[in-house]
C-alpha atoms as a PDB file:
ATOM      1  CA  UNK A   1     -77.792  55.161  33.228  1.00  0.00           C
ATOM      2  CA  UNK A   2     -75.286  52.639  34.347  1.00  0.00           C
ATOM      3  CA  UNK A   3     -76.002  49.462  35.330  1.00  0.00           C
ATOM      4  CA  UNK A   4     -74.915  50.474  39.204  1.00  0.00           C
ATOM      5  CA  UNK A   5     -77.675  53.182  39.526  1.00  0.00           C
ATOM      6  CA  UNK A   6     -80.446  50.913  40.389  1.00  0.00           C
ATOM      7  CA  UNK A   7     -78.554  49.034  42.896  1.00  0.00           C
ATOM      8  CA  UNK A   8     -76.727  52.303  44.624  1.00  0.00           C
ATOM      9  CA  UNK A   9     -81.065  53.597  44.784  1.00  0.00           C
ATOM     10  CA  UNK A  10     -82.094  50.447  46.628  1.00  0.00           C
ATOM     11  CA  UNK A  11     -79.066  50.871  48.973  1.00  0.00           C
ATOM     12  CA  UNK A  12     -79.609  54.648  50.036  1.00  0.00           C
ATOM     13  CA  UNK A  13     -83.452  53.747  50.282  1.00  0.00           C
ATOM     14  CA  UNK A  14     -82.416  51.146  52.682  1.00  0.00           C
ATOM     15  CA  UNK A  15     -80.245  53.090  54.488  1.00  0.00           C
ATOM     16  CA  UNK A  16     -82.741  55.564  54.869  1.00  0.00           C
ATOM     17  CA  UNK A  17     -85.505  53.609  55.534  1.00  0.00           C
ATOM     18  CA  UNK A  18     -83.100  51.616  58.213  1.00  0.00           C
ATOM     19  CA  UNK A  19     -82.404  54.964  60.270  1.00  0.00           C
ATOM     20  CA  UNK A  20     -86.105  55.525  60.954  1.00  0.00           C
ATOM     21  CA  UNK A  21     -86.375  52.423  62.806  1.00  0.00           C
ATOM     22  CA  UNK A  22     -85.227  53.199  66.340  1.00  0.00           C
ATOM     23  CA  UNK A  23     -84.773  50.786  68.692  1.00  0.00           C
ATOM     24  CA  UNK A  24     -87.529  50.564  71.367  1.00  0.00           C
ATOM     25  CA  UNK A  25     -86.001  52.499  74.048  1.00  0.00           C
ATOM     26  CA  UNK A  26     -85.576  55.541  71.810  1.00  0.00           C
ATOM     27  CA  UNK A  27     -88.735  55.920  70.662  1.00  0.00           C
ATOM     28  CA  UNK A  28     -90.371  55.551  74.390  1.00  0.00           C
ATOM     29  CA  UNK A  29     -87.666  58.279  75.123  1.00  0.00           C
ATOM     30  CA  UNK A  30     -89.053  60.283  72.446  1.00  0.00           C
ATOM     31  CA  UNK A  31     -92.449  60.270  73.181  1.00  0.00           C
ATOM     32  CA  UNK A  32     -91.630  60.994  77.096  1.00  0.00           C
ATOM     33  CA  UNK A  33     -89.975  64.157  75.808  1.00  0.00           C
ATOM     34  CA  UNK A  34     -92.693  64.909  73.368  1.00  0.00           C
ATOM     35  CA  UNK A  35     -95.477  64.709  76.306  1.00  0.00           C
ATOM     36  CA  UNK A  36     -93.328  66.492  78.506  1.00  0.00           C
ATOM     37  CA  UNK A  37     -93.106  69.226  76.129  1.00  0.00           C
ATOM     38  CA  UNK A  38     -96.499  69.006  75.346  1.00  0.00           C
ATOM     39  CA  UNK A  39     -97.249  69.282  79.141  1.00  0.00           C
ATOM     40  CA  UNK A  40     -95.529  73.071  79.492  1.00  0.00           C
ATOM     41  CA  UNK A  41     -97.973  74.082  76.655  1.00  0.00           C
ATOM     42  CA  UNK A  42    -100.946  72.909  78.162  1.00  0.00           C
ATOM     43  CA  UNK A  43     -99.829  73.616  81.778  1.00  0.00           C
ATOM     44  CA  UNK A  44    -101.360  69.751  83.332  1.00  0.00           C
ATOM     45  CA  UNK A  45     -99.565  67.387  85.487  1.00  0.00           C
ATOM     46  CA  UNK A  46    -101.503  64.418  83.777  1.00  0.00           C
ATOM     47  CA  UNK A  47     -99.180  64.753  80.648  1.00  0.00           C
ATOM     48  CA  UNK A  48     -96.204  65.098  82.769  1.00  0.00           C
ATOM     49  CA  UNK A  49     -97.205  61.436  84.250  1.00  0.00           C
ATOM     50  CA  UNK A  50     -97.380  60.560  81.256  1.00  0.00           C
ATOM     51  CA  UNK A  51     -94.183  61.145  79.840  1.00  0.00           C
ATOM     52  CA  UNK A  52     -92.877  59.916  82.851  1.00  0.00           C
ATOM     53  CA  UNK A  53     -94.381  56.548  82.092  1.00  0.00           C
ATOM     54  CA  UNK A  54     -93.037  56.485  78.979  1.00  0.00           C
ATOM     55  CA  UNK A  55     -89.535  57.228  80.419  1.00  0.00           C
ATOM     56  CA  UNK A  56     -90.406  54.011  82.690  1.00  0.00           C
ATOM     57  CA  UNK A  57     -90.921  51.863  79.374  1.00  0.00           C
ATOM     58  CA  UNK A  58     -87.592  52.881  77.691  1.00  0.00           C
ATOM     59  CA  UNK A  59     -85.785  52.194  80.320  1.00  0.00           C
ATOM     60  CA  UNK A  60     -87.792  48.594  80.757  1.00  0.00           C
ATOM     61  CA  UNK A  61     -87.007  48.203  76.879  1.00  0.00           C
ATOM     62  CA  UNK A  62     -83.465  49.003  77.381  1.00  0.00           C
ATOM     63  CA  UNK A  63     -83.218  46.045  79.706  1.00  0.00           C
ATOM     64  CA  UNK A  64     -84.124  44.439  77.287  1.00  0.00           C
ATOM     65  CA  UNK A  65     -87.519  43.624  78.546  1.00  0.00           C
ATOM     66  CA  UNK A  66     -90.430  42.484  75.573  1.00  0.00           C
ATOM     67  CA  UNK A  67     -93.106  44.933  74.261  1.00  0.00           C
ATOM     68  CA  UNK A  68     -95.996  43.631  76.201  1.00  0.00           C
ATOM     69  CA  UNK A  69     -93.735  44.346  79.718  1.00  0.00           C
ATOM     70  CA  UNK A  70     -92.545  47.463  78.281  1.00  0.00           C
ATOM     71  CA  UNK A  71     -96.590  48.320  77.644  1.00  0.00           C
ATOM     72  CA  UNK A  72     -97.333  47.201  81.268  1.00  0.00           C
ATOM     73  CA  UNK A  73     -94.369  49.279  82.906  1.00  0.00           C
ATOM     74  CA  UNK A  74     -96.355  52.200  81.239  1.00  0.00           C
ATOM     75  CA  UNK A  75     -99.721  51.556  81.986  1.00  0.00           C
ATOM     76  CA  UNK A  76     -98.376  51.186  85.618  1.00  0.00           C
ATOM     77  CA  UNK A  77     -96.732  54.242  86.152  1.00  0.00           C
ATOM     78  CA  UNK A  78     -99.293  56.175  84.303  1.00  0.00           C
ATOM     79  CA  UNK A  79    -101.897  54.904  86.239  1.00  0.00           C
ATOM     80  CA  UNK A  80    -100.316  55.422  89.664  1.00  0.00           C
ATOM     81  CA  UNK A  81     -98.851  58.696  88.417  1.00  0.00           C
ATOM     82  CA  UNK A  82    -102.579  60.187  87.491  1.00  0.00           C
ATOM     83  CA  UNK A  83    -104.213  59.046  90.876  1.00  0.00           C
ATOM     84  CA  UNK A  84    -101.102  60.915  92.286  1.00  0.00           C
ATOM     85  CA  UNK A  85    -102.174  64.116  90.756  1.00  0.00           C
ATOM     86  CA  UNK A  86    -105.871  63.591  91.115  1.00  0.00           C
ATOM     87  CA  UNK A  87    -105.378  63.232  95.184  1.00  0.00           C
ATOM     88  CA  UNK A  88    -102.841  66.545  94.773  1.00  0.00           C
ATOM     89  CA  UNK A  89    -105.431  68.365  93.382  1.00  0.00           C
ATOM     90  CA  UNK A  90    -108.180  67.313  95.450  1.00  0.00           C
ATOM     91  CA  UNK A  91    -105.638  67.788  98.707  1.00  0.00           C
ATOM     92  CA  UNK A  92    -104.910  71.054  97.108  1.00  0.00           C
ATOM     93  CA  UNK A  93    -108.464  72.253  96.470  1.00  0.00           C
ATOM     94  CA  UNK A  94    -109.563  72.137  99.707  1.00  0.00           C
ATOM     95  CA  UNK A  95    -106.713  74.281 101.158  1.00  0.00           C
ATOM     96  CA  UNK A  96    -107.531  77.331  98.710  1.00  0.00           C
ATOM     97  CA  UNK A  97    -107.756  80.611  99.901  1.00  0.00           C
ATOM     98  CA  UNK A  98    -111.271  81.858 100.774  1.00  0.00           C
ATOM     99  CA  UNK A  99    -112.343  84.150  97.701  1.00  0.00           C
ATOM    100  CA  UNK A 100    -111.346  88.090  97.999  1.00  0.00           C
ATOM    101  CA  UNK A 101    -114.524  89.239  96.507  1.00  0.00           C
ATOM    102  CA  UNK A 102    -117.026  87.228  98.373  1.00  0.00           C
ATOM    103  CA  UNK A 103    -119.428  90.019 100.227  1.00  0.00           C
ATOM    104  CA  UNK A 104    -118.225  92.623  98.138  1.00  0.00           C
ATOM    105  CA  UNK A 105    -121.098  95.307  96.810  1.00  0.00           C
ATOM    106  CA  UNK A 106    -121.156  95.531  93.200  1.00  0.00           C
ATOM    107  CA  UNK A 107    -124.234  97.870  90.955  1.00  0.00           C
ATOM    108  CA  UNK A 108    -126.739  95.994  89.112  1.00  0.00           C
ATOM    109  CA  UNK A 109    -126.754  97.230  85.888  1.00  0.00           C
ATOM    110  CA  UNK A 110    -129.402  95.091  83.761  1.00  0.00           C
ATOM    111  CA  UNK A 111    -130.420  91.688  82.892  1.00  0.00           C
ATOM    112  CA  UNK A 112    -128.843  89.699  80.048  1.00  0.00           C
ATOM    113  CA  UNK A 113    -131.362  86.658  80.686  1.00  0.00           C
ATOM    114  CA  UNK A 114    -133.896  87.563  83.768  1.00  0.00           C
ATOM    115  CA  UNK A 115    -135.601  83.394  82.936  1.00  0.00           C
ATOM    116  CA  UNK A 116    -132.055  82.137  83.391  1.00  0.00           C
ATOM    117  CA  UNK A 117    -130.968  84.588  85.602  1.00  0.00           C
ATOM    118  CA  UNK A 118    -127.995  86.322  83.768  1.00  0.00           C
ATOM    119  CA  UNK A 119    -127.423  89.794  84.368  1.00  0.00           C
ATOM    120  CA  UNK A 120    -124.563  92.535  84.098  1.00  0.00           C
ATOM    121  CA  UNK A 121    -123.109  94.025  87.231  1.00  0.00           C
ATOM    122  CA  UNK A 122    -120.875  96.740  87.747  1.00  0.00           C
ATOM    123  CA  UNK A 123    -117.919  95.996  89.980  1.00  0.00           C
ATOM    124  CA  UNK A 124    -114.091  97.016  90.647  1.00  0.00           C
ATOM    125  CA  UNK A 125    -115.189  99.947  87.604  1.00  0.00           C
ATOM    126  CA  UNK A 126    -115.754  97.457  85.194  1.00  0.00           C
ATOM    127  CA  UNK A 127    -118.811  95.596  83.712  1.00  0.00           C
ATOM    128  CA  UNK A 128    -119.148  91.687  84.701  1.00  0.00           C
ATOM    129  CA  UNK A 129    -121.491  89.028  83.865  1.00  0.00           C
ATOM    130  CA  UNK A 130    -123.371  87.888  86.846  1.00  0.00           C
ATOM    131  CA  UNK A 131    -125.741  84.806  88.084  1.00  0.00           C
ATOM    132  CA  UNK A 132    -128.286  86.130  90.501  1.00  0.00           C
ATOM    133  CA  UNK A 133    -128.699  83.459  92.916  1.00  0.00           C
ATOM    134  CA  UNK A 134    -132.136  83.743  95.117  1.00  0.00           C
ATOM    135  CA  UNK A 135    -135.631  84.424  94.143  1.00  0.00           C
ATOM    136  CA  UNK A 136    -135.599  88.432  94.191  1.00  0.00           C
ATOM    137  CA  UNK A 137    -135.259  90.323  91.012  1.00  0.00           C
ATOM    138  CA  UNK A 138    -132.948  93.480  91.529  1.00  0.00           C
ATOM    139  CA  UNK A 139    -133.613  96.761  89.790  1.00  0.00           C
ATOM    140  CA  UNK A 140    -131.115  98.119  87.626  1.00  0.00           C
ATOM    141  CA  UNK A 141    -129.206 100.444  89.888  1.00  0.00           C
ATOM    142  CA  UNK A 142    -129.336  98.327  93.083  1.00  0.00           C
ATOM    143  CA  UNK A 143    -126.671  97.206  95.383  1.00  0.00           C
ATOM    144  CA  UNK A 144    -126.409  93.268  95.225  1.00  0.00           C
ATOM    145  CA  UNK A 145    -123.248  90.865  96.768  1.00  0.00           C
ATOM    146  CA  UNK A 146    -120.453  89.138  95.401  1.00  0.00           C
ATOM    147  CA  UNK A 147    -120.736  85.558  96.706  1.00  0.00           C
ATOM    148  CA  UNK A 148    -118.291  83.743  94.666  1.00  0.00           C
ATOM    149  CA  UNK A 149    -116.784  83.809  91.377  1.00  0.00           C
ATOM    150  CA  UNK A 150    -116.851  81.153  88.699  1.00  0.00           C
ATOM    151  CA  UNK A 151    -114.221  82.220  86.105  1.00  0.00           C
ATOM    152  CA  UNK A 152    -115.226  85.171  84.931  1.00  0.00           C
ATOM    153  CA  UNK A 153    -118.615  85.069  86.075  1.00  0.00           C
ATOM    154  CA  UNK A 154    -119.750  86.545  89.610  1.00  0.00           C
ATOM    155  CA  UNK A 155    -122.551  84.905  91.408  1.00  0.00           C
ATOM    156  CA  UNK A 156    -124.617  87.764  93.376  1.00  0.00           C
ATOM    157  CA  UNK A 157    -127.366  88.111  95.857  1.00  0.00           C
ATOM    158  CA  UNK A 158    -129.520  90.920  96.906  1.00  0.00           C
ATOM    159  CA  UNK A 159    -128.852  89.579 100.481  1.00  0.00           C
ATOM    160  CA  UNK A 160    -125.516  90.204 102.122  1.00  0.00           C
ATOM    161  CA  UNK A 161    -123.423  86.881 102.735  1.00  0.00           C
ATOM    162  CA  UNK A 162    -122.892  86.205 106.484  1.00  0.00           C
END
């Protein structure tokens, strides 16, 4: 090996090692993007804040502004940007459409869980698990009500809502 080899390793490990090490305002960049990304996966506004923060520190780091005011730029933004989407979503909650199937008939087929009161209706030609809200116990084969639905879960009653 000739006595260069050694030397030429340490420099291309250097060099290598020396291009992972992006400034500041790059890597905040980076992680933005990566969060934003992340956020059209998981389909949440929180993450979106998030890499919006983190767009707020690289550009504080690119003015050349320390870590610690770089990490305070984000914690601000993130902060204000998730009590922004927590007040959208509670603003947003409230003006939801009243629920199609609420005082719709559906069968009763049978009961999954009479003590906790889990059952199986039929409804819209298909069989759904049900909660049977009130103290009566329907017979398989009775007509009860669709009061609301919770996922993919219909709460009934034997009494029609209204």
């Amino acid at each position: 090996m000739p006595p260069a080899a050694p030397l030429l390793r340490a420099s291309v490990a250097h060099a290598t090692l020396g291009s992972m090490n992006p400034e500041p305002y790059v890597a905040w960049a980076i992680l933005g993007l990566i969060l934003v990304i992340a956020e059209l996966v998981t389909g949440t506004f929180y993450l979106v804040m998030l890499g919006v923060a983190a767009f707020g520190a690289s550009l504080a780091a690119w003015l050349g502004y320390d870590f610690p005011i770089q990490s305070i730029v984000a914690a601000a933004v993130a902060g204000a940007g998730a009590y922004w989407v927590h007040l959208y979503r509670v603003k947003s909650a409230t003006q939801q459409m009243a629920p199609l199937d609420a005082g719709q008939p559906a069968n009763f087929e049978a009961w999954v869980d009479q003590g906790a009161r889990l059952a199986r209706v039929r409804y819209r030609g298909a069989s759904w698990d049900a909660r049977v809200t009130g103290s009566e116990a329907p017979e398989p084969g009775s007509i009860v009500y669709v009061l609301s639905t919770q996922g993919n879960t219909l709460n009934v009653s034997q009494k029609h809502p209204g």
